[in-house]
N, C-alpha and C. Protein backbone atom coordinates (compact mmCIF):
# COMPACT_ATOMS: atom_id res chain seq x y z
N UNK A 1 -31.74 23.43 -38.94
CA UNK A 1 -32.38 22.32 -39.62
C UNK A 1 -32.97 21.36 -38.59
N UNK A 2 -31.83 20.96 -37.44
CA UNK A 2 -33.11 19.98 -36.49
C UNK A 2 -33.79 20.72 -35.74
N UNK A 3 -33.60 21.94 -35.52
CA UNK A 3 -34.68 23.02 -34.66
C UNK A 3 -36.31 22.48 -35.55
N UNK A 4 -35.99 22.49 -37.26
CA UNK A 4 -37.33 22.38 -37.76
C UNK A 4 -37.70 21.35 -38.18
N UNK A 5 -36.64 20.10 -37.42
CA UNK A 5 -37.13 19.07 -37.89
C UNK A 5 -38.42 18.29 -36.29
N UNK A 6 -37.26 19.29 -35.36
CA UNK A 6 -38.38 19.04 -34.17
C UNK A 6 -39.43 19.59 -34.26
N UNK A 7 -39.16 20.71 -34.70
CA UNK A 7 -41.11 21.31 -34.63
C UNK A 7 -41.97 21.02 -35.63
N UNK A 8 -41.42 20.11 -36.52
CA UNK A 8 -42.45 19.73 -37.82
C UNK A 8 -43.53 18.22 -36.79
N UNK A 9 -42.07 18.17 -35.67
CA UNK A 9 -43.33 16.56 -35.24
C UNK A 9 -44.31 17.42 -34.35
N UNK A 10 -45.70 16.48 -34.15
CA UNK A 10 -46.60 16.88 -33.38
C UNK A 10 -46.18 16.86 -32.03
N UNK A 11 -45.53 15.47 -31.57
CA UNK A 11 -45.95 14.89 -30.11
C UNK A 11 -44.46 14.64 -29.96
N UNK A 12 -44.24 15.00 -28.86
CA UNK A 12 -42.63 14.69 -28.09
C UNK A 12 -42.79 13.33 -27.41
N UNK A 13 -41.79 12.48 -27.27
CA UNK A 13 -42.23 11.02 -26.89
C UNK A 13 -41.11 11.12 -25.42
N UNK A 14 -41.74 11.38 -24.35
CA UNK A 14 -40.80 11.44 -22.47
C UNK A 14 -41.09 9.66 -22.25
N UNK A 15 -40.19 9.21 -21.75
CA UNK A 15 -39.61 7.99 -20.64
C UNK A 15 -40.29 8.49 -19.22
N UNK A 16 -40.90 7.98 -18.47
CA UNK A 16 -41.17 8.54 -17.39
C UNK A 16 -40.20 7.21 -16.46
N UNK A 17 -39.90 7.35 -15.49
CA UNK A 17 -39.24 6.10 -14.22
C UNK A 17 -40.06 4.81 -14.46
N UNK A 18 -40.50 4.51 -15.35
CA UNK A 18 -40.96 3.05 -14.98
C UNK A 18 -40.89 2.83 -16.45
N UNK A 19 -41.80 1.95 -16.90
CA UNK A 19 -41.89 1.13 -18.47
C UNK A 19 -43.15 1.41 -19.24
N UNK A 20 -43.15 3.04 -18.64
CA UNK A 20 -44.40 3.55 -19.38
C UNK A 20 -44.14 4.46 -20.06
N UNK A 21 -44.05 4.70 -21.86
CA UNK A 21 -44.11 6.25 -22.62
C UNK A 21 -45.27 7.25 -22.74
N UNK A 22 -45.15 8.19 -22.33
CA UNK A 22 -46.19 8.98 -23.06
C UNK A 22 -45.71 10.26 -23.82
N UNK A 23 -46.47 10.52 -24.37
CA UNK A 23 -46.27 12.07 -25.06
C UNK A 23 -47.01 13.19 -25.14
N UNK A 24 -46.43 14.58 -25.04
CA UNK A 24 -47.06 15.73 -24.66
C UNK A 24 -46.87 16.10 -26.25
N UNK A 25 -48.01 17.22 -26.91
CA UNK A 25 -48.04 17.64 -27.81
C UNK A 25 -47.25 18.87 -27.80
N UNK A 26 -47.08 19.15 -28.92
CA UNK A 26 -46.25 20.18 -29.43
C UNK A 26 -46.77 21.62 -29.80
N UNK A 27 -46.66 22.36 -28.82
CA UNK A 27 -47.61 23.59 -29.43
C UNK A 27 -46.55 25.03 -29.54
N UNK A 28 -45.93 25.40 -30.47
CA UNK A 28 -45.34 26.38 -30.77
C UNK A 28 -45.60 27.41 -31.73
N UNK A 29 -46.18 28.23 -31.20
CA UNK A 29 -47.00 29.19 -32.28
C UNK A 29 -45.94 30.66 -32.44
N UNK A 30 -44.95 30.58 -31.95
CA UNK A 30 -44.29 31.81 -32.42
C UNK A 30 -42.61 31.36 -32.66
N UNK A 31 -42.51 31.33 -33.93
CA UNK A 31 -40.64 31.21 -34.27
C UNK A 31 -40.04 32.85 -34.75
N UNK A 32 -38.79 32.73 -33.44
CA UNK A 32 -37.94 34.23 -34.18
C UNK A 32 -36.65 33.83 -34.64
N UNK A 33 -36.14 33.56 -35.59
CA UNK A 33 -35.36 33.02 -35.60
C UNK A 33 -34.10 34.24 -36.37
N UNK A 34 -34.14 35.24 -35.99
CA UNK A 34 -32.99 36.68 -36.89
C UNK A 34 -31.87 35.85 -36.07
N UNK A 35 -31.00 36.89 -37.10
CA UNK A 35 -29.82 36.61 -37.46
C UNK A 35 -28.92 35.45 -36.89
N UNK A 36 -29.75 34.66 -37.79
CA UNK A 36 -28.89 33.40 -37.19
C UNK A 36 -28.17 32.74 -38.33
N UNK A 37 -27.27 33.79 -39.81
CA UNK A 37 -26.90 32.65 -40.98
C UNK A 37 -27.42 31.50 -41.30
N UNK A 38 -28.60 31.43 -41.57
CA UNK A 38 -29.37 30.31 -41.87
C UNK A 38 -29.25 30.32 -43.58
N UNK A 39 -28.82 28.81 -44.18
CA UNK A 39 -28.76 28.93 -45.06
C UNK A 39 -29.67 28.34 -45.89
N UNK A 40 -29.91 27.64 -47.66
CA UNK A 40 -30.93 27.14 -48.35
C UNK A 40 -31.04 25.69 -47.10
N UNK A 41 -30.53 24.91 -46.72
CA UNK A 41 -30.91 23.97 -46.40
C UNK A 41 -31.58 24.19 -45.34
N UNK A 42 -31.67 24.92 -44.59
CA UNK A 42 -32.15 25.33 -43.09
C UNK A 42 -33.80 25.66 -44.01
N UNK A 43 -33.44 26.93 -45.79
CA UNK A 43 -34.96 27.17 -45.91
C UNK A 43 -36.11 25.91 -46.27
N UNK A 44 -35.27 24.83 -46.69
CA UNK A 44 -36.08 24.35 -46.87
C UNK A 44 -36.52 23.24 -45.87
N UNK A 45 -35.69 23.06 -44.84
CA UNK A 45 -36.01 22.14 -43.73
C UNK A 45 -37.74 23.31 -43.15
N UNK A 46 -37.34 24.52 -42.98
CA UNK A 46 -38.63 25.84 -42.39
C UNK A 46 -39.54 24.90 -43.40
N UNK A 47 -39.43 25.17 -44.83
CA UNK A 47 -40.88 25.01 -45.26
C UNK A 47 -41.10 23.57 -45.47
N UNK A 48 -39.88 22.38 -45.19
CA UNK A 48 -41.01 21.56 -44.85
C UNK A 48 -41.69 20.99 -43.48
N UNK A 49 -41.39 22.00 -42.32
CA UNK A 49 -41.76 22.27 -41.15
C UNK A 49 -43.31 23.34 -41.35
N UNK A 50 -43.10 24.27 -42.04
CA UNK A 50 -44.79 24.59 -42.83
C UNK A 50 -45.66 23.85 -43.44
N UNK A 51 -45.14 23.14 -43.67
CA UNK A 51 -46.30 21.71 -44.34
C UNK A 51 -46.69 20.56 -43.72
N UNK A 52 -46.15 20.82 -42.59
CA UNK A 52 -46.19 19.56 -41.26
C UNK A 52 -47.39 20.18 -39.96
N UNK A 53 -46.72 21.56 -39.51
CA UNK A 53 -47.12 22.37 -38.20
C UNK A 53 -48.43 23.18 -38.74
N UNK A 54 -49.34 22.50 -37.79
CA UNK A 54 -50.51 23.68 -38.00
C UNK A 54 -50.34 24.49 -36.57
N UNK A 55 -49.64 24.93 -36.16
CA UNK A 55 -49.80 25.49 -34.49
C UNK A 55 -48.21 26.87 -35.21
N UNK A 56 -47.44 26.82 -35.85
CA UNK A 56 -46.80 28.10 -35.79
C UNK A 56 -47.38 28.94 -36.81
N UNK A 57 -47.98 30.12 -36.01
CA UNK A 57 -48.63 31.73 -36.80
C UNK A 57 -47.55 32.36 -36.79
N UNK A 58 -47.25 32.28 -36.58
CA UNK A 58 -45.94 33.77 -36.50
C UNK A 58 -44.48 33.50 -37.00
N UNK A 59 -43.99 33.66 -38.17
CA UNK A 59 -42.40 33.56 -38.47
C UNK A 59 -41.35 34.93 -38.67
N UNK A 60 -40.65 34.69 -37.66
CA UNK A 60 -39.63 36.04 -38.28
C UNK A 60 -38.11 35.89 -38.31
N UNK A 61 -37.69 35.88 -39.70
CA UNK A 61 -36.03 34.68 -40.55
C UNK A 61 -35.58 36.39 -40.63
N UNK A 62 -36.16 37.49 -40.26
CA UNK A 62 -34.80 38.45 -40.58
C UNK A 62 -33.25 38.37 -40.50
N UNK A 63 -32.66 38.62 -40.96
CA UNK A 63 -31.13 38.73 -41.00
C UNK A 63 -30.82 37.83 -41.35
N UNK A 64 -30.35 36.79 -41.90
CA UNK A 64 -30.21 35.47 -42.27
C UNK A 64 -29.81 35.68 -43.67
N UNK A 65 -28.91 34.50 -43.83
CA UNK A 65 -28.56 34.53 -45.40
C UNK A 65 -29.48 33.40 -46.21
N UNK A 66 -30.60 33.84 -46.39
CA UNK A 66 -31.89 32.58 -47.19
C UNK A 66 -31.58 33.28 -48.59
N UNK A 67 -31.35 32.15 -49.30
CA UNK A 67 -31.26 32.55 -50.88
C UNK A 67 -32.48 32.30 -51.57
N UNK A 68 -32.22 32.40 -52.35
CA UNK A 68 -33.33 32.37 -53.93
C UNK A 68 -33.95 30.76 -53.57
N UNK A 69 -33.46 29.79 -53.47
CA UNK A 69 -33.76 28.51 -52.70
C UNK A 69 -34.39 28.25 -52.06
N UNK A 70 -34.27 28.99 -50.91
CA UNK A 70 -34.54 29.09 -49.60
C UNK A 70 -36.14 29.70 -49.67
N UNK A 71 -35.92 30.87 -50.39
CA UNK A 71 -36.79 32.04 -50.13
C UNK A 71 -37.90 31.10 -50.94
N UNK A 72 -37.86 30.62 -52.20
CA UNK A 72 -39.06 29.99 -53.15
C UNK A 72 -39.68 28.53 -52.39
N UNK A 73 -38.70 27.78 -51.39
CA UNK A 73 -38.96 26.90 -51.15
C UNK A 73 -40.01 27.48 -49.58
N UNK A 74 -40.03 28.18 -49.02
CA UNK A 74 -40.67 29.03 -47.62
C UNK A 74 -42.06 29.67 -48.98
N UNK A 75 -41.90 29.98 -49.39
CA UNK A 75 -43.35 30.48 -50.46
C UNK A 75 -43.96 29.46 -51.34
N UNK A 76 -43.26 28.60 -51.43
CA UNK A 76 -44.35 27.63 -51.77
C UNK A 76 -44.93 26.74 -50.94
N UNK A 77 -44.36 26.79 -49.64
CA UNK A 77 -45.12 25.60 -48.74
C UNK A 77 -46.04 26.60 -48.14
N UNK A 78 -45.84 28.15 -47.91
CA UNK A 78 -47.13 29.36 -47.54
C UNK A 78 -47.94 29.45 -48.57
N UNK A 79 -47.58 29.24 -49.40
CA UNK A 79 -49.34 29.31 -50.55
C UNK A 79 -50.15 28.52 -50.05
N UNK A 80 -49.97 27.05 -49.66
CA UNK A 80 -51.46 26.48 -49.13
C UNK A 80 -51.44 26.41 -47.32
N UNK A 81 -50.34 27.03 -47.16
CA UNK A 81 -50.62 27.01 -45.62
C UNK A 81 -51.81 27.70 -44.92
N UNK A 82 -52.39 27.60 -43.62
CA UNK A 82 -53.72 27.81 -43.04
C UNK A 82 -53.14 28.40 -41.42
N UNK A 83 -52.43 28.95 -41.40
CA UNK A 83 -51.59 28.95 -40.15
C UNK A 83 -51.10 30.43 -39.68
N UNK A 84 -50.07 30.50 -40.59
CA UNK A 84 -49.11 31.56 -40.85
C UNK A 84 -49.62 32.85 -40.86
N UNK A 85 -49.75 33.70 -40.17
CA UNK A 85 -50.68 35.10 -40.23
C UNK A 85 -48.91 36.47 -40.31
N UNK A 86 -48.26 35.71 -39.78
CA UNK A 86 -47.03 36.91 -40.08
C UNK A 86 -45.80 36.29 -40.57
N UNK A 87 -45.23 37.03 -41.42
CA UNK A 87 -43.59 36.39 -41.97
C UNK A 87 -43.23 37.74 -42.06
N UNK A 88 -41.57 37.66 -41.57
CA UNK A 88 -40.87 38.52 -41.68
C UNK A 88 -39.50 38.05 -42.21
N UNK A 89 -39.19 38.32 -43.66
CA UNK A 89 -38.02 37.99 -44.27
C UNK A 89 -37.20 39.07 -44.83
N UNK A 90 -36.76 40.04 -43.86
CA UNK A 90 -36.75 41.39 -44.30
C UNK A 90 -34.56 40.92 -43.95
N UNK A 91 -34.32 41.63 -44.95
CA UNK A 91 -32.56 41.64 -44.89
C UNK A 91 -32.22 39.68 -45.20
N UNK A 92 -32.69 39.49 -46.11
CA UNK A 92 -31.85 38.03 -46.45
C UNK A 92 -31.27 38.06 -47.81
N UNK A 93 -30.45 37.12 -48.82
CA UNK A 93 -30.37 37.17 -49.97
C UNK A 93 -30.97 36.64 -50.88
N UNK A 94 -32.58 37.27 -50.74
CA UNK A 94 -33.17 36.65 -52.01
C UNK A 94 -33.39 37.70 -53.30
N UNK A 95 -33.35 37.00 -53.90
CA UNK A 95 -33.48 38.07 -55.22
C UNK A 95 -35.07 37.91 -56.17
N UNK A 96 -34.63 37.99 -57.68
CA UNK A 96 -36.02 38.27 -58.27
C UNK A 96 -36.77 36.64 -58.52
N UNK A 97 -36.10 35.77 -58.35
CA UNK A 97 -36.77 34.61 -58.44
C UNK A 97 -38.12 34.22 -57.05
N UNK A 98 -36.95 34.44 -55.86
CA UNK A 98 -38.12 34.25 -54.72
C UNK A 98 -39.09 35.21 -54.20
N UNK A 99 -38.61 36.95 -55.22
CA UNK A 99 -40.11 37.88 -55.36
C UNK A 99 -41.29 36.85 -55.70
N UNK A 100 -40.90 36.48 -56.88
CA UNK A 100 -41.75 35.58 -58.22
C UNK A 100 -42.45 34.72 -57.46
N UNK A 101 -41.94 34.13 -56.63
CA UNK A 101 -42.30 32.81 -55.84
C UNK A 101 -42.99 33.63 -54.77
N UNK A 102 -42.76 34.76 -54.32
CA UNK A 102 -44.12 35.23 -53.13
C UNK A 102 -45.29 35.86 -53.99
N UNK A 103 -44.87 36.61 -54.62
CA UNK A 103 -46.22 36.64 -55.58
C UNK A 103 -46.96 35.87 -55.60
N UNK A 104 -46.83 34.85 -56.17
CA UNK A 104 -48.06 33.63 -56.18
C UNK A 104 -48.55 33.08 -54.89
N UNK A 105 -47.52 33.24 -53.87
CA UNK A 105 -48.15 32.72 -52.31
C UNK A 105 -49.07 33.97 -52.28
N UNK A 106 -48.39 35.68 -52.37
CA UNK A 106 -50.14 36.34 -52.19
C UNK A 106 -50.89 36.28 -52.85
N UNK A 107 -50.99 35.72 -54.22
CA UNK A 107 -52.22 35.50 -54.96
C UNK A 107 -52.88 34.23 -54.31
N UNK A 108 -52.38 33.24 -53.75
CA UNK A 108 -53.23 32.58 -53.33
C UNK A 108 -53.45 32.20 -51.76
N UNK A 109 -52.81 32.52 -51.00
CA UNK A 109 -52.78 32.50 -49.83
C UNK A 109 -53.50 33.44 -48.83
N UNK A 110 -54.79 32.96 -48.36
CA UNK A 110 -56.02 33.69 -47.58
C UNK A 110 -55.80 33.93 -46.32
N UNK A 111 -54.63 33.63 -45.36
CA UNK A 111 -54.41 33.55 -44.00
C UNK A 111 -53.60 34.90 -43.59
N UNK A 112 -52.11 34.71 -44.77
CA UNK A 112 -51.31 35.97 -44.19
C UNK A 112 -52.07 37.32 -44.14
N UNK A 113 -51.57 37.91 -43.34
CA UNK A 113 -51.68 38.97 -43.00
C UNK A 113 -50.63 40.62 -43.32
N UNK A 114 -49.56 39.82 -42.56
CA UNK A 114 -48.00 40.69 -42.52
C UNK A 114 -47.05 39.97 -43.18
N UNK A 115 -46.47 40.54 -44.19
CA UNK A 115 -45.23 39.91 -44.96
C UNK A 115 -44.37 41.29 -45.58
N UNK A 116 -43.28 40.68 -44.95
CA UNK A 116 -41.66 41.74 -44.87
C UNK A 116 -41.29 41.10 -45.55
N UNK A 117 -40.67 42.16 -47.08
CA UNK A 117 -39.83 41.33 -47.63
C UNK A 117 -38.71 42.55 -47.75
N UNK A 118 -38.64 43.23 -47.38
CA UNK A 118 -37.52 44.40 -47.39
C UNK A 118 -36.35 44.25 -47.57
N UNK A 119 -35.30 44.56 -48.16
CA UNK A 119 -33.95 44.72 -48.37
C UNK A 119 -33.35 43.32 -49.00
N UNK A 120 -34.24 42.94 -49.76
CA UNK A 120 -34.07 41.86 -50.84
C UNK A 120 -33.38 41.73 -51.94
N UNK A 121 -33.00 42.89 -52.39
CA UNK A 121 -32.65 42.97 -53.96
C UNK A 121 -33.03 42.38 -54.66
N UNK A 122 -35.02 42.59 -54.85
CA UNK A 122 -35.81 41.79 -56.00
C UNK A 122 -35.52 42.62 -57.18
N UNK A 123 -35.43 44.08 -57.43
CA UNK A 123 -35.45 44.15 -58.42
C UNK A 123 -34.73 44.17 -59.74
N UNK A 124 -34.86 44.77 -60.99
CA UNK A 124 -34.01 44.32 -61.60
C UNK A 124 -32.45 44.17 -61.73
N UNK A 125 -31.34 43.58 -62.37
CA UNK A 125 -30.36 43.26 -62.23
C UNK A 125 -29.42 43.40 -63.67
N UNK A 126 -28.91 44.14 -64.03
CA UNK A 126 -28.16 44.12 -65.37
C UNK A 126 -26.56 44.05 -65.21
N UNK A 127 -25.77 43.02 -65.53
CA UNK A 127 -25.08 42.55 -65.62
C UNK A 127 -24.13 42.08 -66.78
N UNK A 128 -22.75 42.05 -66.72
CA UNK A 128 -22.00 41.51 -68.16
C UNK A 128 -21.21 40.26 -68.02
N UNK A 129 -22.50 39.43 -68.69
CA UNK A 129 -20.94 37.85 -68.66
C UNK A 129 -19.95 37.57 -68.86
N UNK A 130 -19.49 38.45 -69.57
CA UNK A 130 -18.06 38.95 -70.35
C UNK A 130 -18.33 40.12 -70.92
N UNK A 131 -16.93 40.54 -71.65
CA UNK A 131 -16.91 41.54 -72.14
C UNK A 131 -17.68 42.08 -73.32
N UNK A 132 -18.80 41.34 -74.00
CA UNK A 132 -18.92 41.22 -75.35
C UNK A 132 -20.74 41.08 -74.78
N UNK A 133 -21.42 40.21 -73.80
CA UNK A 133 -22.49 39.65 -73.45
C UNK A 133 -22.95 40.85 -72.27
N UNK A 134 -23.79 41.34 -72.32
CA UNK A 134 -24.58 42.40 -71.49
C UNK A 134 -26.51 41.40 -71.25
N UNK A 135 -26.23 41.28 -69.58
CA UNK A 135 -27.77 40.23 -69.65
C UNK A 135 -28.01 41.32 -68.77
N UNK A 136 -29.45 41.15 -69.26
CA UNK A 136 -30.67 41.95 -67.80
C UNK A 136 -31.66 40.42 -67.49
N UNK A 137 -31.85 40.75 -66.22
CA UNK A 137 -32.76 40.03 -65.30
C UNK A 137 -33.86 40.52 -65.05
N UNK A 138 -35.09 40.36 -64.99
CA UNK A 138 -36.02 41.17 -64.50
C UNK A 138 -36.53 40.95 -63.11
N UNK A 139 -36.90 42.20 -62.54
CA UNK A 139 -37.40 42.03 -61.29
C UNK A 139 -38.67 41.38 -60.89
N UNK A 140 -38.56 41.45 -59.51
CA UNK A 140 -40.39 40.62 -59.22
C UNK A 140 -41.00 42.09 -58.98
N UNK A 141 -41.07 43.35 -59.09
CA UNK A 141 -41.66 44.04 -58.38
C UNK A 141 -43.51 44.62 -58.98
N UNK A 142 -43.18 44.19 -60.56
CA UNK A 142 -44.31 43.78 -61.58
C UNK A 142 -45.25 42.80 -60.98
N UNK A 143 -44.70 41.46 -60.72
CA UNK A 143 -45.32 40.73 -60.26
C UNK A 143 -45.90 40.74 -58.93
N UNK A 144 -44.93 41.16 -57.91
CA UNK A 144 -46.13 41.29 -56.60
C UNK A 144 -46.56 42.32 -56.54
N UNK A 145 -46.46 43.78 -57.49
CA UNK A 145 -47.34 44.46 -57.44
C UNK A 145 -48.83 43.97 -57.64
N UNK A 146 -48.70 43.48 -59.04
CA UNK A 146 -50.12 42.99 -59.78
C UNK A 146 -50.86 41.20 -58.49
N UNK A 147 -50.00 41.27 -57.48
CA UNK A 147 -50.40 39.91 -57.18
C UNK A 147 -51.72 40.78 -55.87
N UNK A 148 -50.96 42.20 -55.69
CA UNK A 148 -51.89 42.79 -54.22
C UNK A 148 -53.44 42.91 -55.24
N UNK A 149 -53.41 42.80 -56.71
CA UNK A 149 -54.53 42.83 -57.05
C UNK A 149 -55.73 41.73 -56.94
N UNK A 150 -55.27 40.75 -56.77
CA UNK A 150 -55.94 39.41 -56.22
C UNK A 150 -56.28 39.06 -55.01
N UNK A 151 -54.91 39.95 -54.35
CA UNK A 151 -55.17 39.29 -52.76
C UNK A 151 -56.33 40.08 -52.31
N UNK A 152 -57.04 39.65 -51.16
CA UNK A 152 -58.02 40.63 -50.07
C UNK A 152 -57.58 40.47 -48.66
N UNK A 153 -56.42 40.10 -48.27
CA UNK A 153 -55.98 39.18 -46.81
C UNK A 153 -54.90 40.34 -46.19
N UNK A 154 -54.06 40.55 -46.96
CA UNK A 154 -53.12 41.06 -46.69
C UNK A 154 -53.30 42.72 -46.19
N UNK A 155 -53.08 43.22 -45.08
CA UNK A 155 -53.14 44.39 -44.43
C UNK A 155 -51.92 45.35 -44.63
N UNK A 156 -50.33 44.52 -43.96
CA UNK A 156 -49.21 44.85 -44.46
C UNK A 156 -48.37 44.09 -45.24
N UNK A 157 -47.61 45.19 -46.00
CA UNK A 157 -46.72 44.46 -46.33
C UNK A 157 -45.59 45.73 -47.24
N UNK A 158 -44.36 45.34 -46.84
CA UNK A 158 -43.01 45.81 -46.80
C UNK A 158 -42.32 45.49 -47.78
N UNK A 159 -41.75 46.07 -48.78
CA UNK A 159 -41.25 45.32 -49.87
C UNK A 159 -39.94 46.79 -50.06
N UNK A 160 -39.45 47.48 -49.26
CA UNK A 160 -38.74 48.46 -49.46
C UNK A 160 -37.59 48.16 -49.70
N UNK A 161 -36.37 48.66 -50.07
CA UNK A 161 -35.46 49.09 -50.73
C UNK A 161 -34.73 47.56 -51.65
N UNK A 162 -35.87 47.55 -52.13
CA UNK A 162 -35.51 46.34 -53.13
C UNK A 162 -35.24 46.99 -54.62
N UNK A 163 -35.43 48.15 -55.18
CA UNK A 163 -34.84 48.78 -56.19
C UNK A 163 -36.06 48.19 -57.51
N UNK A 164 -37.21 47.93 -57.19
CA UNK A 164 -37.81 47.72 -58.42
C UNK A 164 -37.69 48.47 -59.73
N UNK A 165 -37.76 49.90 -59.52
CA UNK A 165 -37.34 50.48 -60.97
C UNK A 165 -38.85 50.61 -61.56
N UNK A 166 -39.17 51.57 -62.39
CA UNK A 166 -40.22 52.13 -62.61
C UNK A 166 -40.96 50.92 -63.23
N UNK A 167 -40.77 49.98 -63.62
CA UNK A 167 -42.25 48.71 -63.89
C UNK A 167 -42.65 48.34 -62.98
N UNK A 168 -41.86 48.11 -61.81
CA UNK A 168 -42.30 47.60 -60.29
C UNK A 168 -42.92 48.82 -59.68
N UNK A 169 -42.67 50.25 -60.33
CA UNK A 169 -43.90 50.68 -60.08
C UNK A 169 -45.23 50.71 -60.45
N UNK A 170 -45.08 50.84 -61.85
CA UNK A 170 -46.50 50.51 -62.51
C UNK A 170 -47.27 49.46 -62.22
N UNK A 171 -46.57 47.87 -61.72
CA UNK A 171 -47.07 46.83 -61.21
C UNK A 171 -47.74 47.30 -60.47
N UNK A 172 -46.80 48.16 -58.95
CA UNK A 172 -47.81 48.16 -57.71
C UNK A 172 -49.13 49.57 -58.21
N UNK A 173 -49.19 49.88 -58.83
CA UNK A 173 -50.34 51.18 -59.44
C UNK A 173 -51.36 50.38 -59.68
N UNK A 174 -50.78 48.91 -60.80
CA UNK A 174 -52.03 48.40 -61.17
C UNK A 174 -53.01 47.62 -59.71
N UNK A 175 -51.80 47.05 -59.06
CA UNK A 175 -52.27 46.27 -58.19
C UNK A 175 -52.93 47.17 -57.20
N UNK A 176 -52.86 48.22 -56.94
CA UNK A 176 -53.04 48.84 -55.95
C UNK A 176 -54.61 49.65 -56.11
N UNK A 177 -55.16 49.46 -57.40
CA UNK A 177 -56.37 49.79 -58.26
C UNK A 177 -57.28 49.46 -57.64
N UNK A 178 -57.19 48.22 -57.35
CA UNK A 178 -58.21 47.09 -56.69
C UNK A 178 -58.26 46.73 -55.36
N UNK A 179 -57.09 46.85 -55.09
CA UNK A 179 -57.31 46.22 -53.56
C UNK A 179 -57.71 47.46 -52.32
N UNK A 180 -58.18 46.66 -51.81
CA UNK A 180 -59.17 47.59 -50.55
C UNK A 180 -58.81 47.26 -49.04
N UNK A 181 -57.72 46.36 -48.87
CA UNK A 181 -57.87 45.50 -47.78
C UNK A 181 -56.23 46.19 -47.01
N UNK A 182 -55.34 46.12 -48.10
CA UNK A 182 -53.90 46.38 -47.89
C UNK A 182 -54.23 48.22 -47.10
N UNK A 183 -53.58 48.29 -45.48
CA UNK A 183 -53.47 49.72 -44.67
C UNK A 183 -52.07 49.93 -45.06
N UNK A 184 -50.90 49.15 -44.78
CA UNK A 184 -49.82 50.00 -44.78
C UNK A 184 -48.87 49.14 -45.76
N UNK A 185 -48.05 50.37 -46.49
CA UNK A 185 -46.91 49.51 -47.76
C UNK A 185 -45.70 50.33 -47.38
């Protein structure tokens, strides 16, 4: 969290030996930050360090425990970001909510390039609240299929062993109709 609270400022403020401040700017264009248990508060300190930093292109949060929190709050500050050309969020715990929430960053987001979302467990989820209550969840894999149909930016992108289940295939069929831009899935 203060790792991204330092890199959200522009200008570092040095004391030099006398009674004069100055400051050197801040230029950090590549964060790796794997496996470091980073949790929702850390995701959302990142994305509001994405809404501050125009100088970091490159993010990679692999291994990390970023939740559903975490993960929606990092995709919504990348939908209007101008920066960001790679994210790698491959092995964290997000599920079908922060699929939902990258979807719409690739429907609208013209910069990325590379986005890992691998070993997520976006897709669906069926579960019993008790003995009597049987809920299903649905996956995102519908949705960012149909979102590669909008995008034109995106080259790669990784969305493997997230278990979409045959609508998250049909999603990516539809999405995959249209787009011309996406080389490797």
């Amino acid at each position: 969290v203060d790792m991204c609270h330092g890199i959200a400022l522009t200008h570092t403020k040095v004391t030099l030996r006398s009674t004069f401040f100055t400051s050197y700017p801040i230029f950090v264009s590549k964060i790796i930050a794997r496996n470091n248990r980073l949790d929702s508060a850390a995701g959302e300190a990142l994305a509001h360090m994405l809404d501050v930093n125009k100088t970091v292109n490159y993010l990679d949060l692999s291994y990390n425990n970023l939740d559903d929190e975490a993960g929606m709050a990092i995709a919504e500050a990348l939908k209007y970001n101008e920066h960001v050309t790679y994210l790698d969020m491959n092995h964290n715990l997000m599920r079908a909510e922060a699929g939902i929430a990258f979807a719409a960053t690739i429907k609208r987001n013209k910069i990325l390039k590379t986005l890992y979302l691998a070993h997520n467990h976006m897709g669906p989820v069926l579960y019993w609240q008790n003995q009597y209550t049987r809920n299903f969840q649905e996956g995102a894999g519908r949705e960012l299929g149909m979102a590669l149909r909008l995008n034109k930016h995106i080259t790669e992108l990784d969305v493997s062993h997230n278990q979409f289940g045959p609508d998250g295939g049909s999603g990516f069929w539809e999405g995959l109709r249209k787009n011309k831009e996406l080389i490797a899935l």
